[in-house]
C-alpha atoms as a PDB file:
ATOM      1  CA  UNK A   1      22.037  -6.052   0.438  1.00  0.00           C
ATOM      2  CA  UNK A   2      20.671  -3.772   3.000  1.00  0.00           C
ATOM      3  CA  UNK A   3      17.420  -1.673   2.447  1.00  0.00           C
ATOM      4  CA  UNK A   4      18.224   1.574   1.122  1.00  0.00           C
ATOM      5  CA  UNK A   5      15.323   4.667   1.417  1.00  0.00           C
ATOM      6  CA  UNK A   6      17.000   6.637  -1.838  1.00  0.00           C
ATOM      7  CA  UNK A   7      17.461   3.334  -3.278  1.00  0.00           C
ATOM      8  CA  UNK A   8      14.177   2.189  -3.260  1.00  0.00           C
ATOM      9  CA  UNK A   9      12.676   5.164  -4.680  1.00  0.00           C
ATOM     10  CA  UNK A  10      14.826   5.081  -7.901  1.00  0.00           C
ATOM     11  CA  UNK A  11      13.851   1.012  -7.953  1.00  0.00           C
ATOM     12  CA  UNK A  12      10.079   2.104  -8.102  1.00  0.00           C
ATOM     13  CA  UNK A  13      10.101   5.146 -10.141  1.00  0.00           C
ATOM     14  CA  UNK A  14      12.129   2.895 -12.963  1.00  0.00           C
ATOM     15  CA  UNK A  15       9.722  -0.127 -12.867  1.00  0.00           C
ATOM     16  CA  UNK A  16       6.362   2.544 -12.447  1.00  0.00           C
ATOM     17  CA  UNK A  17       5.502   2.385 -16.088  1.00  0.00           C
ATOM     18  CA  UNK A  18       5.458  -1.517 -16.763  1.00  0.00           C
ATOM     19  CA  UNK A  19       4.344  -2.015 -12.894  1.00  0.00           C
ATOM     20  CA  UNK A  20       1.261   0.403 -13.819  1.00  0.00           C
ATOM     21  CA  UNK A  21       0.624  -1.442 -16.830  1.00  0.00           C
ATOM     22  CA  UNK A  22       1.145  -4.948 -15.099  1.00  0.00           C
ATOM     23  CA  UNK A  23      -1.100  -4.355 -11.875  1.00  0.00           C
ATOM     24  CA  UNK A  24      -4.299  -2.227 -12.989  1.00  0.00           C
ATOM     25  CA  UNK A  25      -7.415  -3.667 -11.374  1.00  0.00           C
ATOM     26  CA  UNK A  26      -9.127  -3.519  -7.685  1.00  0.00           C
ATOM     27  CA  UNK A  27      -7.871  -6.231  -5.937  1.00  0.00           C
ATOM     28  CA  UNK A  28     -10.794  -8.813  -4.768  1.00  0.00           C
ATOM     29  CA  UNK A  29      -9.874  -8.331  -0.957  1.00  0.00           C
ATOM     30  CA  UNK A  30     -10.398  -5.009  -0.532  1.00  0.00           C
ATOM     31  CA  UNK A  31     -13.829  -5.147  -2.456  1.00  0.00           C
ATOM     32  CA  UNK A  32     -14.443  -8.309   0.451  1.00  0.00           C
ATOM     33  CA  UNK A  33     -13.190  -6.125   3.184  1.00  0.00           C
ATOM     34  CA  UNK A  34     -14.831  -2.745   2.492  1.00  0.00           C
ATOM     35  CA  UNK A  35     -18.430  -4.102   1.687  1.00  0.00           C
ATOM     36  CA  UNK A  36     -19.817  -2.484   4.575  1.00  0.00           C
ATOM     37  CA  UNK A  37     -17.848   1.071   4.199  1.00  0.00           C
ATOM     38  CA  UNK A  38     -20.353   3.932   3.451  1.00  0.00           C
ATOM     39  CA  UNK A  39     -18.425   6.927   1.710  1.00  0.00           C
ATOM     40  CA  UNK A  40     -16.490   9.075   3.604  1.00  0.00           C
ATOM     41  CA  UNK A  41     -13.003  10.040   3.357  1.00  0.00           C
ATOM     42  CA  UNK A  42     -10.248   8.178   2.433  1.00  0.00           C
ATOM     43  CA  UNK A  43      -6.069   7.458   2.208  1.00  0.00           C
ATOM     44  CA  UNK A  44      -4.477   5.028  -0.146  1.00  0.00           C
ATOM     45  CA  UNK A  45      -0.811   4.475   1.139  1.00  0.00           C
ATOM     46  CA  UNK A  46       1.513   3.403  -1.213  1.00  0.00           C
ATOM     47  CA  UNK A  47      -1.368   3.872  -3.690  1.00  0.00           C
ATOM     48  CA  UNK A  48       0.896   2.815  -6.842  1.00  0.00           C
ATOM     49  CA  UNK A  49      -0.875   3.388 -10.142  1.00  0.00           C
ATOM     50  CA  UNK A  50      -4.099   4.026  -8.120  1.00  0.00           C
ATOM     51  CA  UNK A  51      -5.722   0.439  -8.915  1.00  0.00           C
ATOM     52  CA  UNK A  52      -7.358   0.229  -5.511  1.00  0.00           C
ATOM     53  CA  UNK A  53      -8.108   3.644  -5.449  1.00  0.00           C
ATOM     54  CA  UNK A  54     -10.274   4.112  -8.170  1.00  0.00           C
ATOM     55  CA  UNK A  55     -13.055   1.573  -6.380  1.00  0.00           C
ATOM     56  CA  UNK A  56     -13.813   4.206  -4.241  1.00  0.00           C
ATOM     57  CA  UNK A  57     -13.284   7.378  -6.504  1.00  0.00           C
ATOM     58  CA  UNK A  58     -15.799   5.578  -8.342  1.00  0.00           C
ATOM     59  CA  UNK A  59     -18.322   4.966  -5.106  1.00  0.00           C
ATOM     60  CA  UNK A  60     -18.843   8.964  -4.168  1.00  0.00           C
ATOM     61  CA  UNK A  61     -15.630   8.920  -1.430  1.00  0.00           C
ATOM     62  CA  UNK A  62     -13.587  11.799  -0.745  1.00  0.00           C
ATOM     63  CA  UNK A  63     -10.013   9.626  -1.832  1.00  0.00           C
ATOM     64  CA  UNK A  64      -6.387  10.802  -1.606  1.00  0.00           C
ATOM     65  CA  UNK A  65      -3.327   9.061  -2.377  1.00  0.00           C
ATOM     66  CA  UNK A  66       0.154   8.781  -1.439  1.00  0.00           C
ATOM     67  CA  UNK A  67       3.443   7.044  -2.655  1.00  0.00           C
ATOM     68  CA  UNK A  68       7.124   7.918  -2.188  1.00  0.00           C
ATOM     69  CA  UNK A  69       7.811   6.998  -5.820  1.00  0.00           C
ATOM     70  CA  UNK A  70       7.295  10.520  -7.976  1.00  0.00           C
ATOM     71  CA  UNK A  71       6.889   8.010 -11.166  1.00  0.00           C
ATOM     72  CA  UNK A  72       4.149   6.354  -9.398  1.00  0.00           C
ATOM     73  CA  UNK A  73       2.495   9.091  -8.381  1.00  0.00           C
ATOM     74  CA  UNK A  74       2.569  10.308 -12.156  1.00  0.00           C
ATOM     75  CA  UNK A  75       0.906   7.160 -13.315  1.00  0.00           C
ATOM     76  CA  UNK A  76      -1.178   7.198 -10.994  1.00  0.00           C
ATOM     77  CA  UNK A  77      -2.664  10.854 -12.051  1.00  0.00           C
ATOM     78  CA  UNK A  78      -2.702   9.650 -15.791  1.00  0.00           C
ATOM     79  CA  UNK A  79      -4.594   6.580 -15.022  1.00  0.00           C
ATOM     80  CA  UNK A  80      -7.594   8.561 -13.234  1.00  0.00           C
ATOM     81  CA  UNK A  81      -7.632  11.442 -15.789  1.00  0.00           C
ATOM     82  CA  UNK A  82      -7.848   8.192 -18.441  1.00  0.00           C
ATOM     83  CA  UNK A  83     -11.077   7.352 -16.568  1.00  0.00           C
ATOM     84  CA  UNK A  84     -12.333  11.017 -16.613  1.00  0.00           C
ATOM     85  CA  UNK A  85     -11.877  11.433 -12.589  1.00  0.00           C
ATOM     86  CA  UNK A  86     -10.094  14.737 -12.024  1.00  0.00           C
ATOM     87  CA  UNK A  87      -7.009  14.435  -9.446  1.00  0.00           C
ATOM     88  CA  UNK A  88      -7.425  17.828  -7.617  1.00  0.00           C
ATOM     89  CA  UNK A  89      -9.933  18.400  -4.582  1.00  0.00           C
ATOM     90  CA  UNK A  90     -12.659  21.513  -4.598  1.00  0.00           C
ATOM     91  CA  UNK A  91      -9.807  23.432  -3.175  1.00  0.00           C
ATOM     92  CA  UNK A  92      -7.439  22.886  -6.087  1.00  0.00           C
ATOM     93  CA  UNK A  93      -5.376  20.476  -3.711  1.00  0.00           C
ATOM     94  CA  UNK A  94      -3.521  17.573  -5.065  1.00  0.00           C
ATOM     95  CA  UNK A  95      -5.424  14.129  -4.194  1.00  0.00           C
ATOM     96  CA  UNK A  96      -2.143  12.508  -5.497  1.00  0.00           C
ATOM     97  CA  UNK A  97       0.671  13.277  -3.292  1.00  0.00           C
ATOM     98  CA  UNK A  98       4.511  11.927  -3.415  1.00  0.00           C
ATOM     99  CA  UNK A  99       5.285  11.149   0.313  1.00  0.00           C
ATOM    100  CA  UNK A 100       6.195   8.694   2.649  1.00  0.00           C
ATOM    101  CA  UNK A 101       4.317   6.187   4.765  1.00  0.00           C
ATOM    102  CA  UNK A 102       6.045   6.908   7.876  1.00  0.00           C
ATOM    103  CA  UNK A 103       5.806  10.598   7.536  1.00  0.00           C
ATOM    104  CA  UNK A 104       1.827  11.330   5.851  1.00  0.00           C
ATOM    105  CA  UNK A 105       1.549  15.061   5.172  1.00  0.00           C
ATOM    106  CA  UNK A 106      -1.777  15.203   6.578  1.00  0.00           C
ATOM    107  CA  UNK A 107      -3.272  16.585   9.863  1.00  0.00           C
ATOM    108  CA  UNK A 108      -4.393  14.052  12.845  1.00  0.00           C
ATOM    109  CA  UNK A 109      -7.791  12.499  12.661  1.00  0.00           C
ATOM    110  CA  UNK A 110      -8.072  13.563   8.682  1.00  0.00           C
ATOM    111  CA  UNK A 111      -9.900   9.999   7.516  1.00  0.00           C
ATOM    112  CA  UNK A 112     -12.565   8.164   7.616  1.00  0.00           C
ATOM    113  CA  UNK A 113     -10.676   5.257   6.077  1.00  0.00           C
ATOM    114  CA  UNK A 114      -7.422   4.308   4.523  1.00  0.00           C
ATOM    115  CA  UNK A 115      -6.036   1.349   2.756  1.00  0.00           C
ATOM    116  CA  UNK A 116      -2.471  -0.011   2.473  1.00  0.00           C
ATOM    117  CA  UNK A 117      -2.263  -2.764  -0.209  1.00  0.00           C
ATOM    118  CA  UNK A 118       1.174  -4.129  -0.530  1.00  0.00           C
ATOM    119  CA  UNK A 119       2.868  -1.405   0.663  1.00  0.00           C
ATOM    120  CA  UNK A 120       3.257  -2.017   4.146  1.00  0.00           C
ATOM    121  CA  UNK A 121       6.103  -4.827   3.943  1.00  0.00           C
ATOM    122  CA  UNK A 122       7.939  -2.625   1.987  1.00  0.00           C
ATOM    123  CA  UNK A 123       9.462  -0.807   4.922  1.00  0.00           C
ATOM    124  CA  UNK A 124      12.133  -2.188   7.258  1.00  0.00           C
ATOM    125  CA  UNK A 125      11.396  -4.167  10.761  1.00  0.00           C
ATOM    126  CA  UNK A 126      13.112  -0.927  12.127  1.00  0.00           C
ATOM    127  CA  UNK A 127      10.216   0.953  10.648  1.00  0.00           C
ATOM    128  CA  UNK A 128       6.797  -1.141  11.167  1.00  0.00           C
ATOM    129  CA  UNK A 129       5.655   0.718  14.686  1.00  0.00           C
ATOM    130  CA  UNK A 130       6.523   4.068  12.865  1.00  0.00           C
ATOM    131  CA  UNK A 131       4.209   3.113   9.653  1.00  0.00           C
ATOM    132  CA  UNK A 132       1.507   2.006  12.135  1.00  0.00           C
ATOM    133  CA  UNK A 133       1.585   4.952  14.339  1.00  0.00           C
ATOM    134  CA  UNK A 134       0.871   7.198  10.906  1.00  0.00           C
ATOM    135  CA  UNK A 135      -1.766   4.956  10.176  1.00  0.00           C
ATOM    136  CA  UNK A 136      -3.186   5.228  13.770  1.00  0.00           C
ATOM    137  CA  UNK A 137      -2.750   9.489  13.579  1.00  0.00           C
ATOM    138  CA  UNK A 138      -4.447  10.151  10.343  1.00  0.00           C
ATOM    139  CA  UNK A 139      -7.660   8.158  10.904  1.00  0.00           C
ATOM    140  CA  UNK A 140     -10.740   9.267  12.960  1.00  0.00           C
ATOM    141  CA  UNK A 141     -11.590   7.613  16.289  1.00  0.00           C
ATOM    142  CA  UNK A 142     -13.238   4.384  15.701  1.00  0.00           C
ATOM    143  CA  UNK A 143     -11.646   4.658  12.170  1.00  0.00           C
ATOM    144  CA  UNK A 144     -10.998   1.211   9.768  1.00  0.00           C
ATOM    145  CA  UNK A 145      -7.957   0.346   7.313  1.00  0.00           C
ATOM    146  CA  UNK A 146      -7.271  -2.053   5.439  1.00  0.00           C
ATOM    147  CA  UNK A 147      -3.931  -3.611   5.572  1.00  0.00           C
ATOM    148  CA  UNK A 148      -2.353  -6.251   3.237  1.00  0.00           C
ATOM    149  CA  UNK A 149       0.937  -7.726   3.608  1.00  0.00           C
ATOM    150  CA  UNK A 150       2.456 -10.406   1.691  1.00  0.00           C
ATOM    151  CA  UNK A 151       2.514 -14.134   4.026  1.00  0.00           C
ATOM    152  CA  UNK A 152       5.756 -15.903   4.330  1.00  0.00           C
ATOM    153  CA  UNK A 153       3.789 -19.076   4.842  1.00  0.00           C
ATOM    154  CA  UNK A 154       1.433 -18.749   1.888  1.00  0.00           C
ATOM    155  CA  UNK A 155       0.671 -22.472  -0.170  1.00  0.00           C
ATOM    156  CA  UNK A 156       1.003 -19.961  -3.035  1.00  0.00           C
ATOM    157  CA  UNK A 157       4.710 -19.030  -2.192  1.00  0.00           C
ATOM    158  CA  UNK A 158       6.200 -22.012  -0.777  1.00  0.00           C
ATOM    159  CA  UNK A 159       9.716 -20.518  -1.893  1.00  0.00           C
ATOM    160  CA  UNK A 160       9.656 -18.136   1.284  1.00  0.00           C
ATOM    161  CA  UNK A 161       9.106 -21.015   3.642  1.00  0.00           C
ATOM    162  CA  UNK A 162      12.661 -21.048   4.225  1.00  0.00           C
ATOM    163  CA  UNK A 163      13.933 -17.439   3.123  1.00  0.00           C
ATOM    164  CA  UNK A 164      15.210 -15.103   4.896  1.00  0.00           C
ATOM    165  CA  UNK A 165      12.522 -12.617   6.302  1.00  0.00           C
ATOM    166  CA  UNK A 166      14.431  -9.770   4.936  1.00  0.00           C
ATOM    167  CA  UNK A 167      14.295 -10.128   0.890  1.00  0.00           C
ATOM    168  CA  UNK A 168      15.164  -8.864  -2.259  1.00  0.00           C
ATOM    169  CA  UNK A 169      13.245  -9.615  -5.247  1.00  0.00           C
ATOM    170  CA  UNK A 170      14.059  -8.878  -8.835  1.00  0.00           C
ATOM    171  CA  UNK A 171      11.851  -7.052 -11.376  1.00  0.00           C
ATOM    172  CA  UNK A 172      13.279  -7.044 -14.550  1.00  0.00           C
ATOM    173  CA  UNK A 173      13.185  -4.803 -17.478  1.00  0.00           C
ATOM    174  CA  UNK A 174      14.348  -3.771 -20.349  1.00  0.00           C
ATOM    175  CA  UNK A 175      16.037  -1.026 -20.766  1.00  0.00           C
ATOM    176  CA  UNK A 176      17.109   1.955 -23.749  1.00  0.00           C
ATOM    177  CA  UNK A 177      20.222   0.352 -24.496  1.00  0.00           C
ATOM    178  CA  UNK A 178      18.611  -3.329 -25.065  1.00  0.00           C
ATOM    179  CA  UNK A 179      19.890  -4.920 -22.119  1.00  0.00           C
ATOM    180  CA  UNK A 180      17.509  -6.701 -19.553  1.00  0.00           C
ATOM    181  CA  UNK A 181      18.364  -5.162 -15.782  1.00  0.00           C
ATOM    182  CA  UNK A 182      16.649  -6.532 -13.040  1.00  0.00           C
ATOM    183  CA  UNK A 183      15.691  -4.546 -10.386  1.00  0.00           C
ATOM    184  CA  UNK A 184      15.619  -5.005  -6.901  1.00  0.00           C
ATOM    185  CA  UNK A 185      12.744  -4.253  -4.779  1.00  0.00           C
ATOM    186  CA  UNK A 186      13.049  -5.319  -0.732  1.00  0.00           C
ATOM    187  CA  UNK A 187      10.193  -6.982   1.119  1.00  0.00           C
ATOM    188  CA  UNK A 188       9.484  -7.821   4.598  1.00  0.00           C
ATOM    189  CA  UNK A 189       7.894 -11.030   4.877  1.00  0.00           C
ATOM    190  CA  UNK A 190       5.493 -11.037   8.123  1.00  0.00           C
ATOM    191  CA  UNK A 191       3.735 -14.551   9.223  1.00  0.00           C
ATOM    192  CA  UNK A 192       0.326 -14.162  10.445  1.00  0.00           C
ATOM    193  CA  UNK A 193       1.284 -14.216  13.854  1.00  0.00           C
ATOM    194  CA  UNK A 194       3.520 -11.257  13.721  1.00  0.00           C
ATOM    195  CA  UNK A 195       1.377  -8.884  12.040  1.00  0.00           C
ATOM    196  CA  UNK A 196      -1.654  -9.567  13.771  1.00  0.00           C
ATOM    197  CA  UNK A 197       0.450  -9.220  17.238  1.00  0.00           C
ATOM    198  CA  UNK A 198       2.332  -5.968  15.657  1.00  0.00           C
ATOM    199  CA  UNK A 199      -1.202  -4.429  15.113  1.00  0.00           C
ATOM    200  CA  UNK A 200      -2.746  -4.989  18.058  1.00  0.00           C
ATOM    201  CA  UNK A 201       0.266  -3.986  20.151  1.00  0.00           C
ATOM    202  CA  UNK A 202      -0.359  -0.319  18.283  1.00  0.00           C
ATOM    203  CA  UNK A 203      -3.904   0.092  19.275  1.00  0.00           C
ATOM    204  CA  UNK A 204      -6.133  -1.577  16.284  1.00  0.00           C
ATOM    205  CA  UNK A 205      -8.594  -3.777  16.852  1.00  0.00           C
ATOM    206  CA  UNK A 206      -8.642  -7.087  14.335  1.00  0.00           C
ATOM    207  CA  UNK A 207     -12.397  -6.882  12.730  1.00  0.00           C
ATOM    208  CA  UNK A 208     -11.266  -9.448  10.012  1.00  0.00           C
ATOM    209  CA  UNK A 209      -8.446 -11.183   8.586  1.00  0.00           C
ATOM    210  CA  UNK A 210      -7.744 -13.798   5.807  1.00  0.00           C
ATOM    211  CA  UNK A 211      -6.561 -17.490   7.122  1.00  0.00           C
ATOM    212  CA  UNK A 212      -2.850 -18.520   8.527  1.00  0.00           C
ATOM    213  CA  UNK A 213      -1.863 -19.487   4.744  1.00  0.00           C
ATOM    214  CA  UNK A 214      -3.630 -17.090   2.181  1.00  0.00           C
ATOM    215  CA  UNK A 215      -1.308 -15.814  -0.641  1.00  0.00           C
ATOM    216  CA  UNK A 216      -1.564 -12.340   0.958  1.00  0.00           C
ATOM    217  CA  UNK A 217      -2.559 -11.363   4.695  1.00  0.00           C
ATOM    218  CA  UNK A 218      -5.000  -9.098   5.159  1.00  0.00           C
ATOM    219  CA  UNK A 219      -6.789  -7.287   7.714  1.00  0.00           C
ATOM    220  CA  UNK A 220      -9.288  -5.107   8.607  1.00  0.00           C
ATOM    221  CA  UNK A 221      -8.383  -3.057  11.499  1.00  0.00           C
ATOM    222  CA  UNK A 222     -10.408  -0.491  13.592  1.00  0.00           C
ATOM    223  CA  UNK A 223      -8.765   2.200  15.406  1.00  0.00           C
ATOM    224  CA  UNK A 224      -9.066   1.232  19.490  1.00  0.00           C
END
Protein backbone atom coordinates (compact mmCIF):
# COMPACT_ATOMS: atom_id res chain seq x y z
CA UNK A 1 0.00 0.00 0.00
CA UNK A 2 1.04 3.40 -1.00
CA UNK A 3 -0.33 6.63 0.71
CA UNK A 4 -3.23 7.85 -1.04
CA UNK A 5 -4.44 11.88 -0.40
CA UNK A 6 -8.34 10.94 -1.50
CA UNK A 7 -7.83 7.84 0.31
CA UNK A 8 -7.00 9.08 3.45
CA UNK A 9 -9.69 11.50 3.68
CA UNK A 10 -12.50 8.88 3.23
CA UNK A 11 -10.33 6.66 6.03
CA UNK A 12 -10.79 9.67 8.51
CA UNK A 13 -14.13 10.96 7.73
CA UNK A 14 -15.45 7.08 8.30
CA UNK A 15 -13.62 6.52 11.66
CA UNK A 16 -14.47 10.59 12.82
CA UNK A 17 -17.41 9.60 14.92
CA UNK A 18 -15.90 6.69 17.14
CA UNK A 19 -12.30 8.52 16.83
CA UNK A 20 -14.17 11.73 18.39
CA UNK A 21 -15.70 9.69 20.92
CA UNK A 22 -12.41 7.63 21.61
CA UNK A 23 -9.85 10.66 21.89
CA UNK A 24 -11.72 13.66 23.76
CA UNK A 25 -9.40 15.21 26.32
CA UNK A 26 -6.25 17.79 26.23
CA UNK A 27 -3.41 15.83 25.94
CA UNK A 28 -0.87 16.30 29.09
CA UNK A 29 2.04 17.54 26.72
CA UNK A 30 0.67 20.30 25.32
CA UNK A 31 -0.67 21.58 28.80
CA UNK A 32 3.50 20.90 29.77
CA UNK A 33 4.58 22.69 26.70
CA UNK A 34 2.30 25.76 26.57
CA UNK A 35 2.57 26.73 30.36
CA UNK A 36 4.24 29.81 29.58
CA UNK A 37 1.91 30.89 26.41
CA UNK A 38 -0.08 34.11 27.24
CA UNK A 39 -3.26 34.31 24.88
CA UNK A 40 -2.92 35.33 21.59
CA UNK A 41 -3.86 33.75 18.47
CA UNK A 42 -3.83 30.42 17.57
CA UNK A 43 -3.90 27.27 14.73
CA UNK A 44 -4.70 23.71 15.55
CA UNK A 45 -3.55 21.57 12.47
CA UNK A 46 -5.12 18.49 12.05
CA UNK A 47 -7.28 19.64 14.99
CA UNK A 48 -9.53 16.30 14.90
CA UNK A 49 -12.51 16.51 17.23
CA UNK A 50 -10.94 19.71 18.70
CA UNK A 51 -9.60 17.94 22.05
CA UNK A 52 -6.51 20.12 22.18
CA UNK A 53 -8.22 22.95 21.05
CA UNK A 54 -10.64 23.55 23.53
CA UNK A 55 -7.60 24.21 26.31
CA UNK A 56 -7.14 27.31 24.81
CA UNK A 57 -10.77 28.29 23.66
CA UNK A 58 -11.21 27.90 27.20
CA UNK A 59 -7.99 30.28 28.29
CA UNK A 60 -9.29 33.71 26.37
CA UNK A 61 -7.15 32.75 22.86
CA UNK A 62 -8.23 33.74 19.57
CA UNK A 63 -8.22 29.63 18.24
CA UNK A 64 -8.88 28.29 14.73
CA UNK A 65 -8.80 24.91 13.47
CA UNK A 66 -8.08 22.94 10.53
CA UNK A 67 -8.39 19.25 9.26
CA UNK A 68 -8.69 17.77 5.76
CA UNK A 69 -11.32 15.31 7.02
CA UNK A 70 -14.98 17.22 6.47
CA UNK A 71 -16.32 14.51 9.22
CA UNK A 72 -13.77 15.74 11.54
CA UNK A 73 -14.26 19.04 11.10
CA UNK A 74 -18.10 18.37 11.84
CA UNK A 75 -17.31 16.78 15.13
CA UNK A 76 -15.23 18.99 15.89
CA UNK A 77 -17.97 22.01 15.64
CA UNK A 78 -20.49 19.76 17.65
CA UNK A 79 -18.09 19.11 20.37
CA UNK A 80 -17.45 23.01 21.09
CA UNK A 81 -21.13 24.03 20.63
CA UNK A 82 -21.64 20.91 23.39
CA UNK A 83 -19.40 23.04 25.65
CA UNK A 84 -21.31 26.31 24.84
CA UNK A 85 -18.15 27.87 22.79
CA UNK A 86 -19.54 29.26 19.54
CA UNK A 87 -17.40 28.15 16.31
CA UNK A 88 -17.62 31.44 14.28
CA UNK A 89 -15.20 34.55 14.84
CA UNK A 90 -16.70 38.36 15.45
CA UNK A 91 -16.69 38.47 11.73
CA UNK A 92 -19.01 35.52 11.22
CA UNK A 93 -15.86 33.51 9.91
CA UNK A 94 -15.58 29.85 10.40
CA UNK A 95 -12.89 28.99 13.28
CA UNK A 96 -13.34 25.35 11.98
CA UNK A 97 -12.06 25.00 8.58
CA UNK A 98 -11.69 21.66 6.28
CA UNK A 99 -8.18 22.09 4.68
CA UNK A 100 -4.96 20.74 4.31
CA UNK A 101 -1.72 20.99 6.25
CA UNK A 102 0.42 21.62 3.39
CA UNK A 103 -1.81 24.17 1.87
CA UNK A 104 -3.37 26.47 5.25
CA UNK A 105 -5.91 28.95 3.87
CA UNK A 106 -4.59 31.63 5.90
CA UNK A 107 -2.45 34.77 5.17
CA UNK A 108 1.49 34.87 6.21
CA UNK A 109 2.37 35.82 9.71
CA UNK A 110 -1.54 35.19 10.88
CA UNK A 111 -0.52 33.42 14.51
CA UNK A 112 0.70 33.84 17.48
CA UNK A 113 0.83 30.08 18.01
CA UNK A 114 -0.19 26.83 16.50
CA UNK A 115 -0.20 23.26 17.53
CA UNK A 116 0.06 20.02 15.51
CA UNK A 117 -0.76 16.97 17.70
CA UNK A 118 -0.53 13.79 15.79
CA UNK A 119 -1.07 15.08 12.67
CA UNK A 120 2.18 15.76 11.38
CA UNK A 121 3.32 12.00 10.62
CA UNK A 122 0.38 11.63 8.80
CA UNK A 123 1.80 13.07 5.62
CA UNK A 124 4.34 11.38 3.34
CA UNK A 125 8.40 11.83 3.61
CA UNK A 126 7.72 13.52 0.15
CA UNK A 127 5.66 16.03 2.04
CA UNK A 128 7.42 16.89 5.57
CA UNK A 129 9.48 20.23 4.24
CA UNK A 130 6.11 21.30 2.57
CA UNK A 131 4.05 20.83 6.05
CA UNK A 132 6.91 22.68 7.81
CA UNK A 133 7.20 25.51 5.47
CA UNK A 134 3.15 26.17 6.19
CA UNK A 135 3.89 25.97 9.64
CA UNK A 136 6.87 28.42 9.29
CA UNK A 137 4.42 31.00 6.91
CA UNK A 138 1.44 31.26 9.11
CA UNK A 139 3.18 32.08 12.41
CA UNK A 140 4.52 35.53 13.52
CA UNK A 141 8.27 36.20 13.78
CA UNK A 142 9.59 34.77 16.89
CA UNK A 143 6.36 32.62 16.81
CA UNK A 144 6.11 28.92 18.90
CA UNK A 145 4.31 25.51 17.85
CA UNK A 146 3.95 22.71 19.19
CA UNK A 147 4.68 19.64 17.29
CA UNK A 148 4.01 15.95 18.23
CA UNK A 149 4.90 13.06 16.24
CA UNK A 150 4.60 9.54 17.08
CA UNK A 151 8.55 7.84 18.02
CA UNK A 152 9.54 4.75 16.24
CA UNK A 153 11.78 3.98 19.17
CA UNK A 154 9.26 4.51 21.95
CA UNK A 155 9.54 1.63 25.16
CA UNK A 156 5.77 2.05 24.71
CA UNK A 157 5.75 0.73 21.02
CA UNK A 158 8.44 -1.69 20.81
CA UNK A 159 6.48 -3.26 17.72
CA UNK A 160 7.90 -0.36 15.41
CA UNK A 161 11.46 -1.09 16.40
CA UNK A 162 11.75 -3.08 13.40
CA UNK A 163 8.82 -1.81 11.02
CA UNK A 164 9.00 -0.30 8.20
CA UNK A 165 9.04 3.60 8.56
CA UNK A 166 6.25 3.86 6.16
CA UNK A 167 3.03 2.14 7.94
CA UNK A 168 -0.36 1.26 7.79
CA UNK A 169 -2.36 0.77 10.78
CA UNK A 170 -5.84 -0.61 11.10
CA UNK A 171 -8.82 1.03 12.87
CA UNK A 172 -11.59 -1.07 12.91
CA UNK A 173 -15.25 -0.60 12.96
CA UNK A 174 -18.30 -1.71 12.59
CA UNK A 175 -20.21 -1.03 10.06
CA UNK A 176 -24.38 -0.79 8.84
CA UNK A 177 -24.36 -4.09 7.47
CA UNK A 178 -22.79 -5.85 10.77
CA UNK A 179 -19.53 -6.60 9.47
CA UNK A 180 -16.27 -5.37 11.27
CA UNK A 181 -13.95 -3.38 8.44
CA UNK A 182 -10.80 -2.21 9.45
CA UNK A 183 -9.55 0.77 8.24
CA UNK A 184 -6.36 1.84 7.24
CA UNK A 185 -4.78 4.94 8.34
CA UNK A 186 -0.81 5.58 7.13
CA UNK A 187 1.81 6.91 9.51
CA UNK A 188 5.24 8.11 9.20
CA UNK A 189 7.28 6.99 11.94
CA UNK A 190 10.18 9.72 12.63
CA UNK A 191 13.09 8.81 15.35
CA UNK A 192 14.13 11.65 17.38
CA UNK A 193 16.98 12.33 15.39
CA UNK A 194 15.15 12.94 12.22
CA UNK A 195 12.61 15.24 13.35
CA UNK A 196 14.63 17.31 15.43
CA UNK A 197 17.24 17.59 12.32
CA UNK A 198 14.06 18.05 9.81
CA UNK A 199 13.01 21.08 12.03
CA UNK A 200 15.89 22.78 12.43
CA UNK A 201 16.94 22.42 8.79
CA UNK A 202 13.45 24.60 8.15
CA UNK A 203 14.30 27.45 10.37
CA UNK A 204 12.79 26.52 14.05
CA UNK A 205 14.60 26.74 16.87
CA UNK A 206 14.23 23.53 19.48
CA UNK A 207 13.00 25.36 22.92
CA UNK A 208 11.99 21.85 24.31
CA UNK A 209 11.53 18.38 23.48
CA UNK A 210 10.52 15.07 25.25
CA UNK A 211 13.52 12.31 25.67
CA UNK A 212 15.02 9.86 22.75
CA UNK A 213 12.27 7.13 23.85
CA UNK A 214 8.94 8.88 25.00
CA UNK A 215 5.73 7.24 23.58
CA UNK A 216 5.26 10.40 21.47
CA UNK A 217 7.96 13.13 20.38
CA UNK A 218 7.31 16.37 21.01
CA UNK A 219 8.62 19.70 20.57
CA UNK A 220 8.37 23.08 21.12
CA UNK A 221 9.68 25.05 18.32
CA UNK A 222 10.21 28.86 17.87
CA UNK A 223 10.21 30.40 14.57
CA UNK A 224 14.20 31.50 13.78
Amino acid sequence: MKYDKKDQMRVWDSIAEGWAGWRNTVRKDVIEFSKDWKPGKILDIGCGSGRNLYYFAERGFDWYGIDFSKEMIKQAKENFKRKGIRTNDENGKDRLIVADMTEIPFEDEAFDYCISIASFHHLPKRLHEKGLEEIKRILKPGGECILSVWNKYSFAQPGFWFSPKEKFIPWKRKEKSGSVKAHERYYYLFDWFEITSLVRKNGFQIKKATDFFAENITLLLKKA
